[in-house]
Structures are given as structure tokens and as C-alpha cells.
N, C-alpha and C. Protein backbone atom coordinates (compact mmCIF):
# COMPACT_ATOMS: atom_id res chain seq x y z
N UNK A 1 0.84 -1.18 0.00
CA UNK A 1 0.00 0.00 0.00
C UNK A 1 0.89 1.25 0.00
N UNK A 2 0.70 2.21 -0.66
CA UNK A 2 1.07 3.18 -1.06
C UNK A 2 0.56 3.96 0.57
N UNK A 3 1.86 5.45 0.59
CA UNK A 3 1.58 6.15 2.04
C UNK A 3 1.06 7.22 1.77
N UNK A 4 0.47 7.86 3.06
CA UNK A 4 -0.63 9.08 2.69
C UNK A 4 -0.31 9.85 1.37
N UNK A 5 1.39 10.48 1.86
CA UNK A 5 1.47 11.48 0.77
C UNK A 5 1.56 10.99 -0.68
N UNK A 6 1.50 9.90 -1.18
CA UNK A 6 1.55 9.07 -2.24
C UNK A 6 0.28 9.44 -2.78
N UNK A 7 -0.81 8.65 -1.97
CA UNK A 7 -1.88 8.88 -2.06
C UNK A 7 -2.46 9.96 -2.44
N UNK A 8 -2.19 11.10 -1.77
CA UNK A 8 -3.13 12.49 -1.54
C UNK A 8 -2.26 13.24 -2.91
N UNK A 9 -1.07 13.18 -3.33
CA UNK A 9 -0.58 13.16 -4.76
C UNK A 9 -1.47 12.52 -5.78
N UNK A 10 -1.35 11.28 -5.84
CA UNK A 10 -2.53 10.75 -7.19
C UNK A 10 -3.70 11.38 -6.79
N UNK A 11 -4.41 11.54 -5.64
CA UNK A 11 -5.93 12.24 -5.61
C UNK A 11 -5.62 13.43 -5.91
N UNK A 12 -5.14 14.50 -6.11
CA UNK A 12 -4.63 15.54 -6.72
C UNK A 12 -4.22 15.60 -8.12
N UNK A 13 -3.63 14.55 -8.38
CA UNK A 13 -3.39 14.52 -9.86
C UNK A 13 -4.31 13.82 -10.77
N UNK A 14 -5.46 12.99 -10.07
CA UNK A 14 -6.61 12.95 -11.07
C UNK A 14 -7.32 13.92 -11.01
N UNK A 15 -7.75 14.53 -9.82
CA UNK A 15 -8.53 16.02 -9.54
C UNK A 15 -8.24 17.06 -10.72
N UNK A 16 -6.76 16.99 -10.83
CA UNK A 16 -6.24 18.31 -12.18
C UNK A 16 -7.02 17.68 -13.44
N UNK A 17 -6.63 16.03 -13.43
CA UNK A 17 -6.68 15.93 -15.03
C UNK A 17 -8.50 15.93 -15.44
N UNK A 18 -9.43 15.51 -14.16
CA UNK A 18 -10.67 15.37 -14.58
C UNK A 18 -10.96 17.04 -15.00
N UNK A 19 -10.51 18.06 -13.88
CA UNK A 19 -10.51 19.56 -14.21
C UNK A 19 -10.32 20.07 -15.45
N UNK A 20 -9.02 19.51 -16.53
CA UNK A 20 -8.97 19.71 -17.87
C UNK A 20 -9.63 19.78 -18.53
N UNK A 21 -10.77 18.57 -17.98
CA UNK A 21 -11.80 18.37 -19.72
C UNK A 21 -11.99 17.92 -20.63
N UNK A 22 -10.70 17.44 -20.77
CA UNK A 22 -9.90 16.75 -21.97
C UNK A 22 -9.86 14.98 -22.02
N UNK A 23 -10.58 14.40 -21.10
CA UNK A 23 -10.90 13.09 -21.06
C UNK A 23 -12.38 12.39 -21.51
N UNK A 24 -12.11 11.37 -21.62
CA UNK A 24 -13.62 11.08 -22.36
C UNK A 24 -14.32 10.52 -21.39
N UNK A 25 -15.62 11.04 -21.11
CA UNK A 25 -16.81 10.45 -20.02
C UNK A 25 -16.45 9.27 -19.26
N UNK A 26 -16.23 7.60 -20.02
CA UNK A 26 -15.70 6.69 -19.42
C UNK A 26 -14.78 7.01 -18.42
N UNK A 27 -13.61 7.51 -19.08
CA UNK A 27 -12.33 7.39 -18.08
C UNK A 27 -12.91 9.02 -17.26
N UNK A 28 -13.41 9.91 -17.52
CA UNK A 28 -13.55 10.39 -16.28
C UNK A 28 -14.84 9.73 -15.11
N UNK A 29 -15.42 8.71 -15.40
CA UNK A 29 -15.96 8.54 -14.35
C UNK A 29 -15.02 7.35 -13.48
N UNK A 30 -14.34 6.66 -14.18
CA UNK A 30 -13.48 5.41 -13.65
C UNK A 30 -12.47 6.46 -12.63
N UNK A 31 -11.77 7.40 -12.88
CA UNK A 31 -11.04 8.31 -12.45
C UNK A 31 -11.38 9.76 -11.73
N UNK A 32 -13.02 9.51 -11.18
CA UNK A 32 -14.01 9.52 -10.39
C UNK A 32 -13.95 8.87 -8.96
N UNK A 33 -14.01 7.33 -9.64
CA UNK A 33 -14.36 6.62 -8.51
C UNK A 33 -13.02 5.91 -8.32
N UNK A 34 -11.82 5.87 -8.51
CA UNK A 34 -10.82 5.95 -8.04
C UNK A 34 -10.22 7.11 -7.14
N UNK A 35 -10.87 8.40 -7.59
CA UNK A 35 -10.65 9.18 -6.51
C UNK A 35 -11.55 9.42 -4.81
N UNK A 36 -12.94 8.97 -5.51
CA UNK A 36 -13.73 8.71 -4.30
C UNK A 36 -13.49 7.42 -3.22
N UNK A 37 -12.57 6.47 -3.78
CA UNK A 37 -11.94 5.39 -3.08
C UNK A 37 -10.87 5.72 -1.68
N UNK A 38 -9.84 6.76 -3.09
CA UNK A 38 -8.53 7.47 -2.03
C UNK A 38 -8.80 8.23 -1.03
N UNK A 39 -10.02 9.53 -1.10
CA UNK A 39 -10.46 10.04 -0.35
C UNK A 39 -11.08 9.58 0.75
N UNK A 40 -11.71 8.54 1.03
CA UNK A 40 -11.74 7.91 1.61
C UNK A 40 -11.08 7.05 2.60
N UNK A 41 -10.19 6.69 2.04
CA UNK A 41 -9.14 5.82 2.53
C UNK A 41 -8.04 6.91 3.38
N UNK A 42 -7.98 8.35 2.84
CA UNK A 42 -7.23 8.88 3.35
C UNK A 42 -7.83 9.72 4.34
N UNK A 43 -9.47 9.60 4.59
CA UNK A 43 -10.27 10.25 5.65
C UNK A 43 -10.03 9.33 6.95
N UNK A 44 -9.95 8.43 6.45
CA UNK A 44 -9.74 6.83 7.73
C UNK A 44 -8.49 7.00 8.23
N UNK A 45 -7.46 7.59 7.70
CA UNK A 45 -6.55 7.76 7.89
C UNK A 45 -6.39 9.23 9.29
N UNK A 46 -6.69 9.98 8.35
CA UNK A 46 -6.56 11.31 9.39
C UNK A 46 -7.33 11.00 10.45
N UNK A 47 -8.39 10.68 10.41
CA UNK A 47 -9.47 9.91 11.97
C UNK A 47 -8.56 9.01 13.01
N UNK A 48 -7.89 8.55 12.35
CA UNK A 48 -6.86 7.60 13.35
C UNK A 48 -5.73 8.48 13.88
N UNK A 49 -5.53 9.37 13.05
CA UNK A 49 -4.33 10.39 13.33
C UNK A 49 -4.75 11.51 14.79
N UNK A 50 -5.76 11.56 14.20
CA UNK A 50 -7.15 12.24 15.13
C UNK A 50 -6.94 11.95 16.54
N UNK A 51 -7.09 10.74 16.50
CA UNK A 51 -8.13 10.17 18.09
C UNK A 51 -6.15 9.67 18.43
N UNK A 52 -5.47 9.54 17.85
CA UNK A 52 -4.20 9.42 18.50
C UNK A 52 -3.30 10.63 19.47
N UNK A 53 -3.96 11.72 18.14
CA UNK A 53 -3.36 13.11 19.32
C UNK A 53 -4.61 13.06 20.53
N UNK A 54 -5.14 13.31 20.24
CA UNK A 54 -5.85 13.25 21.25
C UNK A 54 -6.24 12.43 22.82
N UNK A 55 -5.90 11.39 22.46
CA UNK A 55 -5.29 10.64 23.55
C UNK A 55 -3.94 11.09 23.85
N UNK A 56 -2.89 11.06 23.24
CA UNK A 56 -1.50 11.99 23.58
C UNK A 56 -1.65 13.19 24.19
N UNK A 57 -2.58 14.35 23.93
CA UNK A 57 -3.43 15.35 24.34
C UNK A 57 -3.68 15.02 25.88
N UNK A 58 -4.24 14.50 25.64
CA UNK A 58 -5.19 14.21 27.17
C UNK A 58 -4.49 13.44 27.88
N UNK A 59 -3.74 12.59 27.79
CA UNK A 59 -3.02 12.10 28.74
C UNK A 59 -2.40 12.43 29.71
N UNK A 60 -2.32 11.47 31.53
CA UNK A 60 -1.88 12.64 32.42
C UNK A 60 -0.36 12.37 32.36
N UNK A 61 -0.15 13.36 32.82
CA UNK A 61 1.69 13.75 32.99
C UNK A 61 2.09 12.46 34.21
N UNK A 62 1.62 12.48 35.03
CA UNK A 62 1.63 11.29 35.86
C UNK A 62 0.43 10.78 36.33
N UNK A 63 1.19 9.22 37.12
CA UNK A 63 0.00 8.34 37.12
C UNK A 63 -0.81 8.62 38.32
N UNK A 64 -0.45 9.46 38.96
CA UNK A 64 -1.79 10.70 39.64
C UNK A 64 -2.65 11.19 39.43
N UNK A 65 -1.98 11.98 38.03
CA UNK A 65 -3.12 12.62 37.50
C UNK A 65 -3.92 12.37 37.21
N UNK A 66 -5.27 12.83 36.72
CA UNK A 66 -6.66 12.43 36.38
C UNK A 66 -6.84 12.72 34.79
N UNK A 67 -7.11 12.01 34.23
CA UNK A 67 -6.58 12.01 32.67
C UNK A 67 -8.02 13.63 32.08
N UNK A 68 -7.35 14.49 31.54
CA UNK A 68 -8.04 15.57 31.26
C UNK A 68 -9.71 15.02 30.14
N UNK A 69 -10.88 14.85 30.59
CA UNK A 69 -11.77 14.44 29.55
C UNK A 69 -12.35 15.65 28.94
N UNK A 70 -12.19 16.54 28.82
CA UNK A 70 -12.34 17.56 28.30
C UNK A 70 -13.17 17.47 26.92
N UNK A 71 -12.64 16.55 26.14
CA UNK A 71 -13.06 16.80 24.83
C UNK A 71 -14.69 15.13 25.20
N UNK A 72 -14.50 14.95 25.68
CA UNK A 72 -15.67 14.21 26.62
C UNK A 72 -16.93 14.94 27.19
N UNK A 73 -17.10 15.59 27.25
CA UNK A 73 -17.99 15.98 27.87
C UNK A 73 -19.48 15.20 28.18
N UNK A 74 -20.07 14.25 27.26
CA UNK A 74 -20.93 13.34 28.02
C UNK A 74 -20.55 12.73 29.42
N UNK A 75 -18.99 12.10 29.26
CA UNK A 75 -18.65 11.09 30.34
C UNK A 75 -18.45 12.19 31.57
N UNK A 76 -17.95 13.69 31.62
CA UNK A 76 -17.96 14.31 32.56
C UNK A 76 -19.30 14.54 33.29
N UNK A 77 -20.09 15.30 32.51
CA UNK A 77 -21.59 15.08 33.14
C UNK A 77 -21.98 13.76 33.76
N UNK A 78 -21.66 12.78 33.50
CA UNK A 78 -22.01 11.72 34.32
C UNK A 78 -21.53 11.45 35.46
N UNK A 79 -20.54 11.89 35.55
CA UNK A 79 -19.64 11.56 36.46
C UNK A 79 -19.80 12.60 37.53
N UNK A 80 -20.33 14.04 37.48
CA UNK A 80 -20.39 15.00 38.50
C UNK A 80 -22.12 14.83 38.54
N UNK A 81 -22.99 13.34 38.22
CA UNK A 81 -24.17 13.65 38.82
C UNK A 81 -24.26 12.69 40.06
């Protein structure tokens, strides 16, 4: 498997060529849904990238601390009823 920036390159470089105009219906819809694939694949991507800072984020400095839920806010309300 090819890595993000690989990726987010070819989804960019079909993006230009469908932009041209200059392709025929077929191959711009095949080169369509090859791009609606990558985008995808590279949304799954940043989501994981996501919820990783964010745990890194929130994590306590020591094992004292009370891990910050901040971006939680359901589980806080529960917890102060």
C-alpha cells in the first residue's frame, strides 16, 4: 500500500486531469471513482491520526493525575451527577 502522501498526490493529480476536460466520459468517471476510493481511505486515515493526538493530548503527565476528559464531555456530566 502506497503512504498518505503518495496517495493524496494521485488524488490531486486525477482532480487536475478530470478539471482539464480533456478526457472522455468513461475514463472520467473510472477516475471519479478511483478518486472517491482514495479520499476515503485517506479520511480513515486522518481519523486515526485524530483520536491518536488526542489521547496523547489528554493524557496525564503522571500516574496521579486524572486524565483531562475535556473533549468528553458526556462522560464528565455523568460523572459530577
Amino acid at each position: 500500500m502506497k503512504n498518505f502522501e503518495e496517495r493524496l498526490a494521485r488524488l490531486e493529480e486525477l482532480n487536475e486531469k478530470m478539471k482539464s476536460g480533456n478526457i472522455p466520459l468513461d475514463e472520467a468517471v473510472e477516475m471519479f471513482e478511483d478518486g472517491i476510493k482514495l479520499a476515503r481511505g485517506l479520511e480513515k486515515d486522518l481519523s486515526k491520526v485524530e483520536r491518536r493526538i488526542e489521547i496523547l493530548v489528554n493524557e496525564p503527565e503522571t500516574p496521579e493525575e486524572e486524565p483531562n476528559l475535556e473533549l468528553f464531555g458526556e462522560v464528565q456530566d455523568e460523572d459530577s451527577l
